[in-house]
N, C-alpha and C. Protein backbone atom coordinates (compact mmCIF):
# COMPACT_ATOMS: atom_id res chain seq x y z
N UNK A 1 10.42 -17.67 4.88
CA UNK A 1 9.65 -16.89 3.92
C UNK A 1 10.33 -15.53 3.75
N UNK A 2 10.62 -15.21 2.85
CA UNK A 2 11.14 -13.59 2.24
C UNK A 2 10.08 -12.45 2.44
N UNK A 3 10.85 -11.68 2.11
CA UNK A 3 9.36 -10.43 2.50
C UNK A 3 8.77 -10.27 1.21
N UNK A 4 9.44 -10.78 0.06
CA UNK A 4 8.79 -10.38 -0.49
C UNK A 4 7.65 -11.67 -1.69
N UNK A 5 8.44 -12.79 -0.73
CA UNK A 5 7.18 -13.76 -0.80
C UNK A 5 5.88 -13.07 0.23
N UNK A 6 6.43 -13.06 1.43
CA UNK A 6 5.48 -12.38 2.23
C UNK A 6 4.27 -11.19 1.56
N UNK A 7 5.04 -10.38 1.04
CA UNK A 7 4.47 -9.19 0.27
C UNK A 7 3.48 -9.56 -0.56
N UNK A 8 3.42 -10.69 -1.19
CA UNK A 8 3.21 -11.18 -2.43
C UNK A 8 1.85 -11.54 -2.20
N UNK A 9 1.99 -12.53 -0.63
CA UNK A 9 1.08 -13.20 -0.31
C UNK A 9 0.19 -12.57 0.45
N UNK A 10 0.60 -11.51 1.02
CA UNK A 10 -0.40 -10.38 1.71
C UNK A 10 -0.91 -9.60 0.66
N UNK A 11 -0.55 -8.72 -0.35
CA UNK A 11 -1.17 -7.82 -1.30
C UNK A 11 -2.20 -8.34 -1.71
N UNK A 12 -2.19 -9.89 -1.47
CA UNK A 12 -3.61 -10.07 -2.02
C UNK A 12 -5.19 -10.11 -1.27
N UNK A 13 -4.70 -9.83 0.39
CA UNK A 13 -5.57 -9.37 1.50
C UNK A 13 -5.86 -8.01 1.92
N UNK A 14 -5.04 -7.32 1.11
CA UNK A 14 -4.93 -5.82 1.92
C UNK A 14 -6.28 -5.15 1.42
N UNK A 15 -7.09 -4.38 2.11
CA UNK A 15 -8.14 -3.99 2.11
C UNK A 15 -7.87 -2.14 2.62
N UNK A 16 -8.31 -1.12 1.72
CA UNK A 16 -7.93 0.29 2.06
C UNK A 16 -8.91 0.59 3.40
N UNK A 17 -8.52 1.51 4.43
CA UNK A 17 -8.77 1.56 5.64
C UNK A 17 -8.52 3.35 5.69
N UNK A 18 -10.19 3.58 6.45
CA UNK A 18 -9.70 5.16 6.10
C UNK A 18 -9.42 5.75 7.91
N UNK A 19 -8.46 6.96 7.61
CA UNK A 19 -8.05 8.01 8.89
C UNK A 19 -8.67 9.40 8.38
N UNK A 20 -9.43 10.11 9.35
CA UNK A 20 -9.53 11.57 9.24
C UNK A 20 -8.84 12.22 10.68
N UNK A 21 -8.69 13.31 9.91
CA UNK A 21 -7.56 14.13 10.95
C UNK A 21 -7.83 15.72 10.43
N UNK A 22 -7.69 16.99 11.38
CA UNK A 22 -8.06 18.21 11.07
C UNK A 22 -6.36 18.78 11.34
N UNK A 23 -6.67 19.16 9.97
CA UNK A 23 -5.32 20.51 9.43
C UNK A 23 -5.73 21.86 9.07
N UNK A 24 -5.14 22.29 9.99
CA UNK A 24 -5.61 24.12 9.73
C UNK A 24 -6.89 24.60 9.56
N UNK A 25 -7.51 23.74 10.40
CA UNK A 25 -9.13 24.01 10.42
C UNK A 25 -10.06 23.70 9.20
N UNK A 26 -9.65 22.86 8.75
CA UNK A 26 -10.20 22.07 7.96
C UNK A 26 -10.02 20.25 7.86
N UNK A 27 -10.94 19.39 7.73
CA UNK A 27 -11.19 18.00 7.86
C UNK A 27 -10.52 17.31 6.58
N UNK A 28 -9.63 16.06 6.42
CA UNK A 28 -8.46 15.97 5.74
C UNK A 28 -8.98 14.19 5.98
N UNK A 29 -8.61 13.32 4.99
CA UNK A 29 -8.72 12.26 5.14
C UNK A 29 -7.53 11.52 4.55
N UNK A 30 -7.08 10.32 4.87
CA UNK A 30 -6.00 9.47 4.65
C UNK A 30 -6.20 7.98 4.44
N UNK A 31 -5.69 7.34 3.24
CA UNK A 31 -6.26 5.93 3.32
C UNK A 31 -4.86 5.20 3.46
N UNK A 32 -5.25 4.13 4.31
CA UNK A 32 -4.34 3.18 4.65
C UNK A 32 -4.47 1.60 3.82
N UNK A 33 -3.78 1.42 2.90
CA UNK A 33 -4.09 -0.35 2.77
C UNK A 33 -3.73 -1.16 3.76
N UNK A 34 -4.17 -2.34 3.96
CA UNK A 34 -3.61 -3.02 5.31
C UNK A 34 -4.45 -4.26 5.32
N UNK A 35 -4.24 -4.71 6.06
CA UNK A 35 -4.50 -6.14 6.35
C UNK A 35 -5.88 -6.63 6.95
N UNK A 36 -5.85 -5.52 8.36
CA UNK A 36 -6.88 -5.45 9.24
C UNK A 36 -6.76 -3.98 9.80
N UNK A 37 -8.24 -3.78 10.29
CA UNK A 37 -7.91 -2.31 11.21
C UNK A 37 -7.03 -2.15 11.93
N UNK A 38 -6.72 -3.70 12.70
CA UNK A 38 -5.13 -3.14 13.80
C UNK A 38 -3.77 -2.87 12.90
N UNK A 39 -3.97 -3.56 11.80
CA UNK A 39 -2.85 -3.59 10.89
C UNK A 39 -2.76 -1.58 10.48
N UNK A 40 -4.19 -1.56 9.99
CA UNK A 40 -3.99 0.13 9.58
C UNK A 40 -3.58 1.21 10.93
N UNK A 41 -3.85 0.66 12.16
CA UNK A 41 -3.32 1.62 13.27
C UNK A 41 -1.92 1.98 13.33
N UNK A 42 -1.25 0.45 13.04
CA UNK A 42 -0.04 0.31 13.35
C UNK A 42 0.90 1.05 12.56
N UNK A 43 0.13 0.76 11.27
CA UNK A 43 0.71 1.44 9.61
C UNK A 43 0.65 2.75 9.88
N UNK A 44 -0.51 3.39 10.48
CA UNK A 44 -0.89 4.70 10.62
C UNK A 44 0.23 5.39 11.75
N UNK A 45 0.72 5.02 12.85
CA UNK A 45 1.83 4.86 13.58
C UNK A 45 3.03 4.99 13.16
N UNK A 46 2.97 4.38 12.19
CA UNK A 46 4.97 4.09 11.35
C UNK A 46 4.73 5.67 11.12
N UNK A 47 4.15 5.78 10.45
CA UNK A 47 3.88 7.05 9.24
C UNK A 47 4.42 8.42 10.22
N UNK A 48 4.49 8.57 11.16
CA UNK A 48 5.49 9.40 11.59
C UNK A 48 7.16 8.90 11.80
N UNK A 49 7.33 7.91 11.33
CA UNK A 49 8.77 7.84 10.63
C UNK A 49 9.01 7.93 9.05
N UNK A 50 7.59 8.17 8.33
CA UNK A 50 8.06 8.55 6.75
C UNK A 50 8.80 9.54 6.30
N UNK A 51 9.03 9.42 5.33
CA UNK A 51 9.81 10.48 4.30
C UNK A 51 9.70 10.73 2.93
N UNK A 52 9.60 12.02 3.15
CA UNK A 52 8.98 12.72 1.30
C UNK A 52 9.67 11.97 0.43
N UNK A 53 9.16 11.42 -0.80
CA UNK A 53 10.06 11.32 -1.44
C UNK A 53 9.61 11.77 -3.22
N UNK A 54 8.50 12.90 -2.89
CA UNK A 54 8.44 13.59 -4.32
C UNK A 54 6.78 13.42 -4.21
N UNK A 55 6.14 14.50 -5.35
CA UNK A 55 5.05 14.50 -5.81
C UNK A 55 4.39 13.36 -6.49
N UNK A 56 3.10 12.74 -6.68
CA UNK A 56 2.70 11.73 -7.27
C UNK A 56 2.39 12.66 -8.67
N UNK A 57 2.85 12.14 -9.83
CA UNK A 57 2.41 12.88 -11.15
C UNK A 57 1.39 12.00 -11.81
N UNK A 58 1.37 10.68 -11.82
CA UNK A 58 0.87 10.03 -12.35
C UNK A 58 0.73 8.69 -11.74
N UNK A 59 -0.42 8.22 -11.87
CA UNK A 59 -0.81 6.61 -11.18
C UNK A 59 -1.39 6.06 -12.57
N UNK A 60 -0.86 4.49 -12.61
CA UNK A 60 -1.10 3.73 -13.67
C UNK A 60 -1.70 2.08 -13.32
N UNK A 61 -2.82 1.68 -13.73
CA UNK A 61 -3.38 0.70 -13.10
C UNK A 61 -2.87 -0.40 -14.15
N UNK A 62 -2.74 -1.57 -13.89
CA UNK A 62 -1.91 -2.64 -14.63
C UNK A 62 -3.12 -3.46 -14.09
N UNK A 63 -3.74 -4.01 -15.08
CA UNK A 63 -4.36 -5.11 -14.85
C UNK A 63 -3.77 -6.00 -13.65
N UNK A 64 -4.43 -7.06 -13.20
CA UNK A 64 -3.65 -7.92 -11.83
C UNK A 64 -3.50 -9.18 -12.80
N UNK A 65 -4.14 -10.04 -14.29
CA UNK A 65 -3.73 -10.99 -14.72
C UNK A 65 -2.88 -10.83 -16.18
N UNK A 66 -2.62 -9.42 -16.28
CA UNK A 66 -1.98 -8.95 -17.62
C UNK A 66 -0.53 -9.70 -17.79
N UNK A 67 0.20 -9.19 -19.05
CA UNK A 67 1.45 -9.37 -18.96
C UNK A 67 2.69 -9.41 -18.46
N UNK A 68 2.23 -7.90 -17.53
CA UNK A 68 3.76 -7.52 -17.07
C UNK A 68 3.56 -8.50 -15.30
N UNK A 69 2.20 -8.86 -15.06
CA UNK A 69 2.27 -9.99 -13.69
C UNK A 69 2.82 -11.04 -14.03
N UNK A 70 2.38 -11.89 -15.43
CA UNK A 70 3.37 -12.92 -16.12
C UNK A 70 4.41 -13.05 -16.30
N UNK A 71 5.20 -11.99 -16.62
CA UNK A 71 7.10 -11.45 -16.67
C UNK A 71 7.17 -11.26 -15.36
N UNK A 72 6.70 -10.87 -14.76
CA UNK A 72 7.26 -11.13 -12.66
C UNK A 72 7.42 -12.37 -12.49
N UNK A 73 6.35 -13.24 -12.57
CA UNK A 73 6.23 -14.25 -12.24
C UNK A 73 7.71 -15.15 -13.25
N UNK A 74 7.58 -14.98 -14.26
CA UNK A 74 8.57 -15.50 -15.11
C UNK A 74 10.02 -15.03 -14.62
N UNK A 75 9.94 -14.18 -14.22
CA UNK A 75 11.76 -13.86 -13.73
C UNK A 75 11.77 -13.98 -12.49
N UNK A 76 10.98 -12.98 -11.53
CA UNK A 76 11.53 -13.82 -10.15
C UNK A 76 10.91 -15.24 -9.90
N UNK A 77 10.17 -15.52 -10.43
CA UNK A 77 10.14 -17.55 -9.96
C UNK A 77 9.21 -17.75 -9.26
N UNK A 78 8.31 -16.90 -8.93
CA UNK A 78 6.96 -17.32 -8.33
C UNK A 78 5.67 -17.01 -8.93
């Protein structure tokens, strides 16, 4: 299995999982998608090996049975 068969076949279990944590004296929350709660610990774990990689400017929701899932499916083959 590929990861990103793998990927494919998990995104459709992942369930958001929340962390709170205090920064500079104030209460701060973090959501994890994941699998299971042990899954979000573990995830929550990595996350001190992340890296910036820019501001979010914009989030765009794509339907899950629209077109552009049909052209995935149509070019990579699953």
């Amino acid at each position: 299995m590929t990861s990103r068969t793998r990927s494919a076949n998990l995104s459709e279990s992942f369930k958001p999982y929340l962390f709170e944590y205090r920064h500079q004296g104030a209460d701060w929350g973090i959501e994890i998608l994941a699998t299971s709660p042990a899954d979000a610990q573990e995830r929550l774990k990595a996350l001190a090996w992340a890296r910036y990689k820019g501001e979010t400017v914009a989030k765009i929701k794509v339907p899950g049975g629209g077109a552009l899932s049909f052209l995935r499916r149509l070019i990579v083959g699953r």
